[in-house]
C-alpha atoms as a PDB file:
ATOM      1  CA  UNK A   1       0.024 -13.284 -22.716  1.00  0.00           C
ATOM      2  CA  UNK A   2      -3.508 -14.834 -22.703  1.00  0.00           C
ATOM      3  CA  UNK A   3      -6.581 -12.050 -21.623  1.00  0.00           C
ATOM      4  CA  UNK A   4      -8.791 -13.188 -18.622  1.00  0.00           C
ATOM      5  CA  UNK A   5     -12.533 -11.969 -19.814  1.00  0.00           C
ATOM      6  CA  UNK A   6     -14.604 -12.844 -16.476  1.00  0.00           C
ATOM      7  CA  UNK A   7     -13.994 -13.656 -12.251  1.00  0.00           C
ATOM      8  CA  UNK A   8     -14.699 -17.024 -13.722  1.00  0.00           C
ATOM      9  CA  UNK A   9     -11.949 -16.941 -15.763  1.00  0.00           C
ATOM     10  CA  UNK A  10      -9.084 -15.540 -12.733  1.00  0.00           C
ATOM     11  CA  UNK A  11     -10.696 -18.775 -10.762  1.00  0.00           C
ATOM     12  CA  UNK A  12      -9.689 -21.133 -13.285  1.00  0.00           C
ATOM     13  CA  UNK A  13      -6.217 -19.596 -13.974  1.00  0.00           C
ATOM     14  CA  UNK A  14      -5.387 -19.551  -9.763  1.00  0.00           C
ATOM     15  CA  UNK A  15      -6.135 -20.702  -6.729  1.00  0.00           C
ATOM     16  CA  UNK A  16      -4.785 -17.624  -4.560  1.00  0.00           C
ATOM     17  CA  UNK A  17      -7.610 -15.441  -2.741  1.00  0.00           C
ATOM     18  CA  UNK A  18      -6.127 -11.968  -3.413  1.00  0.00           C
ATOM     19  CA  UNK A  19      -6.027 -12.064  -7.301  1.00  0.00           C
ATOM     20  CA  UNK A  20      -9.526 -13.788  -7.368  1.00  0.00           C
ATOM     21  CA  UNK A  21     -10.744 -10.881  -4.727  1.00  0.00           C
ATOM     22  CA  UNK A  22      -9.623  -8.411  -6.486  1.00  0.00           C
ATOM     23  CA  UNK A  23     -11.265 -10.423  -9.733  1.00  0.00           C
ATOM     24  CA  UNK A  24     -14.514  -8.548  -8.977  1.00  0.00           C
ATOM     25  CA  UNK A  25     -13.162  -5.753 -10.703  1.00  0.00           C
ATOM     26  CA  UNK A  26     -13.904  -7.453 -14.076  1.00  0.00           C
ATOM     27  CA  UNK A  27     -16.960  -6.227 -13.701  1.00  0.00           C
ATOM     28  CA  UNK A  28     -16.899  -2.661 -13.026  1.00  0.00           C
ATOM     29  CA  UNK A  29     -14.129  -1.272 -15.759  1.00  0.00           C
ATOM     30  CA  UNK A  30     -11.307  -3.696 -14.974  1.00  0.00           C
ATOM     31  CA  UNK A  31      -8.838  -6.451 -16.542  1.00  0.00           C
ATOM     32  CA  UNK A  32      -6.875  -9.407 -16.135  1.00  0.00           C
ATOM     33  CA  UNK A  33      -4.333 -11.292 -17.628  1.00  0.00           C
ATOM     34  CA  UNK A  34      -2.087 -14.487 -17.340  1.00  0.00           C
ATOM     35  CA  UNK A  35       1.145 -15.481 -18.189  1.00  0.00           C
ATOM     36  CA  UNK A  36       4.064 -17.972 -17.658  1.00  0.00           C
ATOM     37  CA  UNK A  37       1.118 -19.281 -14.570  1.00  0.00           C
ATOM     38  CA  UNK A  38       0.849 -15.688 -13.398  1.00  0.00           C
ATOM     39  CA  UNK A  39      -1.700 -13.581 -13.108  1.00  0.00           C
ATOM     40  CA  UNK A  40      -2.561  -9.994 -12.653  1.00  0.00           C
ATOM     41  CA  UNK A  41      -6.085  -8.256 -12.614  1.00  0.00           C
ATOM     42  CA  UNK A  42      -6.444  -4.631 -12.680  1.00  0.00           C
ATOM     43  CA  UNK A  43      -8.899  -2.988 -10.732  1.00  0.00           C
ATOM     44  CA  UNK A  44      -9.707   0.745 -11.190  1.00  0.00           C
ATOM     45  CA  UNK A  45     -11.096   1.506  -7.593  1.00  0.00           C
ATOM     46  CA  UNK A  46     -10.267  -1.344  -4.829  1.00  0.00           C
ATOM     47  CA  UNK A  47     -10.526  -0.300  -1.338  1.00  0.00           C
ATOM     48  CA  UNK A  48      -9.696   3.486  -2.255  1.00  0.00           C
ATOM     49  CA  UNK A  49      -6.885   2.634  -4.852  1.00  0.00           C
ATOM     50  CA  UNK A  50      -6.000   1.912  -8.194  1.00  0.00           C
ATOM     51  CA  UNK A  51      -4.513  -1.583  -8.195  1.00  0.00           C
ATOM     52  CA  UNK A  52      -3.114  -4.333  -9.983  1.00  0.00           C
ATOM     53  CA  UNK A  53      -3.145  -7.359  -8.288  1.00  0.00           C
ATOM     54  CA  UNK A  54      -0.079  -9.977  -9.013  1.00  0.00           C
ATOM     55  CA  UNK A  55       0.632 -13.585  -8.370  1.00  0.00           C
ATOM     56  CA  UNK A  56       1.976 -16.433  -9.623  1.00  0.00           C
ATOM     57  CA  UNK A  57       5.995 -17.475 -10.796  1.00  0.00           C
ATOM     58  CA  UNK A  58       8.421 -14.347 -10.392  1.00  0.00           C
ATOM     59  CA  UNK A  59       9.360 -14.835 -14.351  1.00  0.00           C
ATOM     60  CA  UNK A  60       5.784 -14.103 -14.957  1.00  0.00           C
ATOM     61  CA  UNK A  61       4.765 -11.208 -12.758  1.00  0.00           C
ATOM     62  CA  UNK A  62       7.600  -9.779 -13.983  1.00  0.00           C
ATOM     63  CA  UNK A  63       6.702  -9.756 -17.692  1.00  0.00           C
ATOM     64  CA  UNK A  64       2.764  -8.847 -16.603  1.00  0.00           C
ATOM     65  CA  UNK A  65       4.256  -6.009 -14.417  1.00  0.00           C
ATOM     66  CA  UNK A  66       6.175  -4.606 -17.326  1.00  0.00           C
ATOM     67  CA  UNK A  67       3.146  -4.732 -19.622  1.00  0.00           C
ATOM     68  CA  UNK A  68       0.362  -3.511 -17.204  1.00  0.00           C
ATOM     69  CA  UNK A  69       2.001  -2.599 -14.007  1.00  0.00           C
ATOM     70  CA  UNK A  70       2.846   1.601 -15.273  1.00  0.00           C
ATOM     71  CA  UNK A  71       0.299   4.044 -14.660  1.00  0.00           C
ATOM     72  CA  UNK A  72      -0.138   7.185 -12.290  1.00  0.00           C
ATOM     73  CA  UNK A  73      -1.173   6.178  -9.435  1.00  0.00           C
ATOM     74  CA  UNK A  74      -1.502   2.608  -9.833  1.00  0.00           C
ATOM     75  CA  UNK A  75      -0.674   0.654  -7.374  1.00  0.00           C
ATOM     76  CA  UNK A  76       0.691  -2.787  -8.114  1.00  0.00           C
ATOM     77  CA  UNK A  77      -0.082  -5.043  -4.887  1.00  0.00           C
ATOM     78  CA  UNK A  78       1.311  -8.318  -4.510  1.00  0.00           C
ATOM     79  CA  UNK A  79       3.360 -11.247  -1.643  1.00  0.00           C
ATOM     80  CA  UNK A  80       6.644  -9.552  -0.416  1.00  0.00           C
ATOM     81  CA  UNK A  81       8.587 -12.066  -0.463  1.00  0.00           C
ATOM     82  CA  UNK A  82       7.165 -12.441  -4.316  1.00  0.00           C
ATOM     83  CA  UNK A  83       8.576  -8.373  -4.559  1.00  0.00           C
ATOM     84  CA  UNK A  84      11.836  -9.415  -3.157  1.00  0.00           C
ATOM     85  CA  UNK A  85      12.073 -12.111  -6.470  1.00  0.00           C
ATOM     86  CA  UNK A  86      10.695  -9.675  -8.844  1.00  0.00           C
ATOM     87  CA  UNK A  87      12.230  -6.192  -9.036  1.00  0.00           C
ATOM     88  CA  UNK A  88      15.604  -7.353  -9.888  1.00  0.00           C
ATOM     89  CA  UNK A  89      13.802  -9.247 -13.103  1.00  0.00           C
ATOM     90  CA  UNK A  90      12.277  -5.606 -14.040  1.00  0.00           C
ATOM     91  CA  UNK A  91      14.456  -3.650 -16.562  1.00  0.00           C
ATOM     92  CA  UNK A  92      13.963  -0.485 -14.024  1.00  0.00           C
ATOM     93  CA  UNK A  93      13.963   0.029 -10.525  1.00  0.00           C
ATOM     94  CA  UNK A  94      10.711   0.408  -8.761  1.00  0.00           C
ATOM     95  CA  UNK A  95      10.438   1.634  -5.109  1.00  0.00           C
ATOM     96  CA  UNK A  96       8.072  -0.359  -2.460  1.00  0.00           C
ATOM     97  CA  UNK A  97       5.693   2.075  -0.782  1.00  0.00           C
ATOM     98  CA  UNK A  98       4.267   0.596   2.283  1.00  0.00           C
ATOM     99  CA  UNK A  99       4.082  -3.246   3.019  1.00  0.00           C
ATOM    100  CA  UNK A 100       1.439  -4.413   4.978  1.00  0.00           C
ATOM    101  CA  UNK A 101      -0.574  -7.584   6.021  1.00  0.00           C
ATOM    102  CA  UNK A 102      -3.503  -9.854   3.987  1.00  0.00           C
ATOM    103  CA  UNK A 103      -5.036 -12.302   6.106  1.00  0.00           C
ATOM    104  CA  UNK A 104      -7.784 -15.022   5.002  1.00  0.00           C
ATOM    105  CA  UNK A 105      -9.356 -18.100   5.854  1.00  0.00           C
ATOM    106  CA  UNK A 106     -11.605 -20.721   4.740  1.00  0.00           C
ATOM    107  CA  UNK A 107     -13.955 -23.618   6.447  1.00  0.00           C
ATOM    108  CA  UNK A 108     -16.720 -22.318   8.832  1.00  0.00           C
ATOM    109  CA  UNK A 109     -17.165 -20.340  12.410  1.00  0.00           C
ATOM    110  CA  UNK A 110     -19.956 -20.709  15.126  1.00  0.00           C
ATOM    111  CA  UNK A 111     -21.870 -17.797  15.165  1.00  0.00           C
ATOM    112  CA  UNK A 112     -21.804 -15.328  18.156  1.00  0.00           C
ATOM    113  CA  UNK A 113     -25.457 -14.871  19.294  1.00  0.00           C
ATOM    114  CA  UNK A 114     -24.625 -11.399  20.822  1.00  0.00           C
ATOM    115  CA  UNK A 115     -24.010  -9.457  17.601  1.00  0.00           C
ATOM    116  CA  UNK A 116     -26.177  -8.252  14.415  1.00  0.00           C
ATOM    117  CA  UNK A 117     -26.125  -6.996  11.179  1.00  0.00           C
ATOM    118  CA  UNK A 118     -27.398  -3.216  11.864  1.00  0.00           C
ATOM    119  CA  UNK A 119     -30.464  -1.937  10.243  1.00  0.00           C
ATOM    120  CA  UNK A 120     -28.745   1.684  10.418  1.00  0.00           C
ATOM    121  CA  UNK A 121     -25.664   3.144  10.709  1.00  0.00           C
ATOM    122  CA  UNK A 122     -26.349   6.109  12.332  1.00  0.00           C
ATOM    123  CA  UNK A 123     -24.395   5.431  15.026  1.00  0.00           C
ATOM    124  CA  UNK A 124     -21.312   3.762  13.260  1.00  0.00           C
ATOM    125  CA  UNK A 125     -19.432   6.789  11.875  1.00  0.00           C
ATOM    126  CA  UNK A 126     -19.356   8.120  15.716  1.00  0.00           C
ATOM    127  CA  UNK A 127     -18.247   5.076  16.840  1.00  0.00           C
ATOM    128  CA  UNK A 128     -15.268   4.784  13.874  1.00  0.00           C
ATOM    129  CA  UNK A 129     -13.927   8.532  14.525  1.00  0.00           C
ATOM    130  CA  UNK A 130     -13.909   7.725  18.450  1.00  0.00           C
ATOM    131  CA  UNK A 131     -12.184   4.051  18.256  1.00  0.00           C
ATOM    132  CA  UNK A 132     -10.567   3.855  14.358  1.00  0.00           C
ATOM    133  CA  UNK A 133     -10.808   7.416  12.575  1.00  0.00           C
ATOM    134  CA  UNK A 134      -7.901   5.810  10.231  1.00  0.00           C
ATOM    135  CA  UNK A 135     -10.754   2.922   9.146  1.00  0.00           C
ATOM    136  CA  UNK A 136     -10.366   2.040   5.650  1.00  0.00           C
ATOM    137  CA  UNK A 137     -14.500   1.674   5.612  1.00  0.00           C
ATOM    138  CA  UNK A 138     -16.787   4.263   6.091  1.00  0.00           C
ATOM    139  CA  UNK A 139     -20.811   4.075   5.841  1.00  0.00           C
ATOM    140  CA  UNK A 140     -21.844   5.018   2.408  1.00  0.00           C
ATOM    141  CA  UNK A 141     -18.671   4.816   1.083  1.00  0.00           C
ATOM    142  CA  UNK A 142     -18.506   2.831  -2.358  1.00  0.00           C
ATOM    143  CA  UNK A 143     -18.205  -0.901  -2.009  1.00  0.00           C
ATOM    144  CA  UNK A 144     -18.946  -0.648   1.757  1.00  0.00           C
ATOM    145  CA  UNK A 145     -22.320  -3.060   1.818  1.00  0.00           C
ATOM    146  CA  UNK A 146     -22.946  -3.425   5.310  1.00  0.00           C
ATOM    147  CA  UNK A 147     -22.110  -3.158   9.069  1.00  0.00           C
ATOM    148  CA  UNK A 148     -22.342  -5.254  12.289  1.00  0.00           C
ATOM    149  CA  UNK A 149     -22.477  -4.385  15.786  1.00  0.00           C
ATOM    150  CA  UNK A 150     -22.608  -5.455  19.388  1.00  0.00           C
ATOM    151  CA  UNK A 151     -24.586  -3.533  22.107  1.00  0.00           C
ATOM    152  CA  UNK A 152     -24.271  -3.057  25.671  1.00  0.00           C
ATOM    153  CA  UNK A 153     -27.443  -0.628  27.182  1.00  0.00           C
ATOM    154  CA  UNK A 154     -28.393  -0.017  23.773  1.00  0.00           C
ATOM    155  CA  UNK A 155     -25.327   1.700  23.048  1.00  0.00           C
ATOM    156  CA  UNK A 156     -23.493   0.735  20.147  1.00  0.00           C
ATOM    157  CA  UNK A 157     -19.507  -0.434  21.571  1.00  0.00           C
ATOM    158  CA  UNK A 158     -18.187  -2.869  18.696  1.00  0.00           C
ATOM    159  CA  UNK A 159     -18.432  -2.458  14.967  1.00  0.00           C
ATOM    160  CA  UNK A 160     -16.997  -4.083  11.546  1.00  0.00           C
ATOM    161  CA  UNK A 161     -18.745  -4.157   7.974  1.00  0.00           C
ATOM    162  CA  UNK A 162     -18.334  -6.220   4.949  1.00  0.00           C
ATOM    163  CA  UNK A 163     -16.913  -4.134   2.256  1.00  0.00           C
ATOM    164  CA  UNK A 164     -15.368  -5.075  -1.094  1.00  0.00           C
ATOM    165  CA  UNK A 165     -16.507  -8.678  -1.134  1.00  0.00           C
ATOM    166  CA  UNK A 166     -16.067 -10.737  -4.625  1.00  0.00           C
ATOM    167  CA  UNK A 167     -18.329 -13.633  -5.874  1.00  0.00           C
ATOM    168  CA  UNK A 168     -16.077 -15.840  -3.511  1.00  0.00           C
ATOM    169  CA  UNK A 169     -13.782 -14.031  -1.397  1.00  0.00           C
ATOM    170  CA  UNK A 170     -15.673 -11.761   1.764  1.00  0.00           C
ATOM    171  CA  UNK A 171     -13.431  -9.055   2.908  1.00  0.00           C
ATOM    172  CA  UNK A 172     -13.868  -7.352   6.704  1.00  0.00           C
ATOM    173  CA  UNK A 173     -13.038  -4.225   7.377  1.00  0.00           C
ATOM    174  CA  UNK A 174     -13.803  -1.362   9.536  1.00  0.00           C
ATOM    175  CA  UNK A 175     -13.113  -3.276  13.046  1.00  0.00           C
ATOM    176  CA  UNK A 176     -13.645  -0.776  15.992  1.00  0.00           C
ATOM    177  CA  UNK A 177     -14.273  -1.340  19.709  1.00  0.00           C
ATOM    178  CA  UNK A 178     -15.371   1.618  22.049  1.00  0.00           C
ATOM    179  CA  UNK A 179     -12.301   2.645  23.920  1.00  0.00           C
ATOM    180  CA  UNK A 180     -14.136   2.482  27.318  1.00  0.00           C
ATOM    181  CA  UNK A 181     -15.311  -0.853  26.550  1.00  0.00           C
ATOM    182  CA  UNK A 182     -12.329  -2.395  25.833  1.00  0.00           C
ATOM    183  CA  UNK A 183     -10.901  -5.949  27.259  1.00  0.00           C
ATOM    184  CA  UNK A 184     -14.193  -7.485  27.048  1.00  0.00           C
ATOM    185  CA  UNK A 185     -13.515  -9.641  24.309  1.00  0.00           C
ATOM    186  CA  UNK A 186     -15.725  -7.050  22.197  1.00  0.00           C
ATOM    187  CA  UNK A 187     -13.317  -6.760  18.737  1.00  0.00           C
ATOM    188  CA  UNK A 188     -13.265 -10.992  19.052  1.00  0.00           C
ATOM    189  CA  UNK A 189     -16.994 -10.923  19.021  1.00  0.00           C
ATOM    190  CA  UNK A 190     -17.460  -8.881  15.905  1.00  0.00           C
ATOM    191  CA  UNK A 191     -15.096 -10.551  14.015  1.00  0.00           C
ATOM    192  CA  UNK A 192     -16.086 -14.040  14.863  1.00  0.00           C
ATOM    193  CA  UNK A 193     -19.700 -12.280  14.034  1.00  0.00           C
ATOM    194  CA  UNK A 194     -18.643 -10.712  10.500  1.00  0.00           C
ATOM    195  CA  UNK A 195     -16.238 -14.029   9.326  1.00  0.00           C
ATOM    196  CA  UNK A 196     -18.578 -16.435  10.315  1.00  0.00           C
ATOM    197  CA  UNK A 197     -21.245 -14.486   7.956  1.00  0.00           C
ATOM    198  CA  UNK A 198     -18.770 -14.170   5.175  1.00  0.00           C
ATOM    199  CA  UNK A 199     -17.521 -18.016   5.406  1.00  0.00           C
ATOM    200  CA  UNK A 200     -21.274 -19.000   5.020  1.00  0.00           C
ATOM    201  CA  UNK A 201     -21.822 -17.030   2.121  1.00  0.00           C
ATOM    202  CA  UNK A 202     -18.309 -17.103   0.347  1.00  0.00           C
ATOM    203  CA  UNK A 203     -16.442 -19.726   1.383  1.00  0.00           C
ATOM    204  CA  UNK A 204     -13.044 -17.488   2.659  1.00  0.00           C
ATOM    205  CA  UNK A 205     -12.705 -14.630   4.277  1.00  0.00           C
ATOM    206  CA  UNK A 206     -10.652 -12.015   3.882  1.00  0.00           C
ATOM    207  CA  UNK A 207      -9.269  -8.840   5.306  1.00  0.00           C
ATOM    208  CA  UNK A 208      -6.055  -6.226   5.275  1.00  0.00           C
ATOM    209  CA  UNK A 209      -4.425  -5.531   8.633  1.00  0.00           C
ATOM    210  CA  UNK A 210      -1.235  -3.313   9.369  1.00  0.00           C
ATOM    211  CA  UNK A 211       1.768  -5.287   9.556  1.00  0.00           C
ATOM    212  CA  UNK A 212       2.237  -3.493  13.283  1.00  0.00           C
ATOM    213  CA  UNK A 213      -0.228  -4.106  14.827  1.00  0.00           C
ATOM    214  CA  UNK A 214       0.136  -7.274  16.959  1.00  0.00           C
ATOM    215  CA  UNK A 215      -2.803  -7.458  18.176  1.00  0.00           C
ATOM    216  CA  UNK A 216      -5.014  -7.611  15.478  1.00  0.00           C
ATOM    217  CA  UNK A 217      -3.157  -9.673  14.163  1.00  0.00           C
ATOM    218  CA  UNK A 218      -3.391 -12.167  16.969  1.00  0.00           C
ATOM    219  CA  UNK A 219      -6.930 -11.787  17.242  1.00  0.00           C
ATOM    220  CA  UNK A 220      -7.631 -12.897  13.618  1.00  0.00           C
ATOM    221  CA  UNK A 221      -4.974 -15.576  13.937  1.00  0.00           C
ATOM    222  CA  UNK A 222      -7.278 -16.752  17.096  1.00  0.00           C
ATOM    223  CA  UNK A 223     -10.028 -16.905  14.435  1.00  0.00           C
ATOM    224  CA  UNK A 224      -8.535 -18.918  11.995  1.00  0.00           C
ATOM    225  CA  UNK A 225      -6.585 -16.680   9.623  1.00  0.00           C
ATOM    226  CA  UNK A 226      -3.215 -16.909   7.942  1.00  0.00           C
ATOM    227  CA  UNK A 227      -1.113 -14.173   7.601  1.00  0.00           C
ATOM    228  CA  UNK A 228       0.919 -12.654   4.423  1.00  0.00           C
ATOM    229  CA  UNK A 229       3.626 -10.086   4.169  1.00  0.00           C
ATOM    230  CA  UNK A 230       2.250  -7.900   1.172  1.00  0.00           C
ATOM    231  CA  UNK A 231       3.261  -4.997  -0.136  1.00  0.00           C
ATOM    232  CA  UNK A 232       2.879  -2.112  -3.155  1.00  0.00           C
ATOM    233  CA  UNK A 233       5.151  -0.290  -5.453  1.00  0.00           C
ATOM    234  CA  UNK A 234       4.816   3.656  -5.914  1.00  0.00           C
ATOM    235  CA  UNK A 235       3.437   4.119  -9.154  1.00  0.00           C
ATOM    236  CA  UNK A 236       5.449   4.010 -12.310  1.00  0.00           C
ATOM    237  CA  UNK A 237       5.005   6.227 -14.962  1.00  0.00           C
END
C-alpha cells in the first residue's frame, strides 16, 4: 500500500474527478493512498462530512477500505455500482446510507452575459431559505468561495456559488431560482454562468445532485454533464 503525499500525487495515480476533487484535502489535515490501481484520499471536512473518497479495481478498494475506511463518522463515498462489487470482498458487512448523484464535465461553455459573480451576498441567504433551504452551500460557510447571480429589477431571482473547488476539479453548488420566477430558463442561466467560469479556470466541473430529482438532473445533462450513481456507507467503527 504505497502513501500519496500531495494532489499531485492522486493526479498521477488516477484519472477519475472525484478522488482528485476530493485530493484538495491533502492540504488541510488529510491523506491518500493507492493500492492494487486504487485509490482512496481522506478528507477531514468535505462538503460538511468526513470522507474517504474510493476508486479504482474492487480488489483494491476493498483492501484500502479495510485499512482506512473505519472511523466514527466517516463517511466512505464512492461509484455504486463499484459498492455493489465491494462489500461482499469486505470481511464485515457495511450498510449503504444514502446514494446519490456526481455529475462533471470537461471542455468549455459560452458565457451567459446576463449573470455575475456578486460583490455581496447579502441577499443570497434570503434567496436560499425561500427557493433551497436544504442547500448544501451557505455564505460564509467554510470552503464556500463565492456566489453568482442573475437579476431582474434589481432583485436578486437566481443564485449558485463555487464551493469546494480543488487545484483542477470546480464544484457548483447552492443552485436556487426564486419560486415566482420560475420557467424562465433562470436555474439554466446560472449554471451555464457558474460551469462556464469553473471550466475556464479548472478544466472540469463538478457538482452533487440528488438522485431524485429529474430535473436537475436534466438541466445539467443539457449543459454537458455525465451522471454517476454514488453512494456512502454509515460509518464503521
Amino acid at each position: 500500500m504505497r502513501r500519496l503525499r500531495t494532489a499531485a500525487d492522486v493526479q498521477d495515480a488516477s484519472d477519475d474527478p472525484m478522488v482528485r476533487w476530493a485530493a484538495q484535502a491533502l492540504s488541510c489535515g488529510g491523506a491518500a493512498w493507492e493500492h492494487g490501481g486504487a485509490v482512496a484520499v481522506h478528507a477531514p471536512a468535505l462538503t460538511r462530512r468526513r470522507r474517504l473518497v474510493l476508486t479504482g479495481p474492487a480488489e483494491g478498494v476493498a483492501s484500502l477500505l479495510a485499512a482506512h475506511g473505519r472511523g466514527v463518522n466517516l463517511r466512505p463515498l464512492l461509484e455504486r455500482k463499484l459498492a455493489e462489487e465491494v462489500e461482499p470482498l469486505m470481511p464485515t458487512p457495511w450498510v449503504e446510507d444514502k446514494p446519490f448523484g456526481w455529475m462533471d464535465r470537461k471542455g468549455s461553455l459560452d458565457l451567459p452575459t446576463d449573470a455575475t459573480w456578486l460583490e455581496t451576498t447579502a441577499n443570497v441567504d434570503p434567496l436560499l431559505r425561500e427557493a433551497n433551504p436544504d442547500s448544501w452551500a451557505w455564505p460564509g460557510e467554510q470552503g464556500v468561495r463565492r456566489w453568482a447571480g442573475v437579476h431582474q429589477n434589481d432583485k436578486l431571482v437566481a443564485t449558485a456559488a463555487e464551493a469546494w473547488s480543488s487545484t483542477d476539479v470546480g464544484f457548483m453548488m447552492g443552485v436556487a431560482v426564486h419560486p415566482a420566477h420560475t420557467g424562465q430558463g433562470l436555474g439554466h442561466r446560472i449554471c451555464q454562468f457558474v460551469t462556464s467560469s469553473l471550466l475556464a479556470l479548472y478544466g472540469t466541473c463538478a457538482l452533487f445532485v440528488e438522485n431524485h430529482n429529474a430535473p436537475a438532473i436534466a438541466l445539467y445533462r443539457k449543459l454537458g454533464f455525465a451522471y454517476r450513481d454514488v453512494t456512502t456507507f454509515l460509518p464503521a467503527v
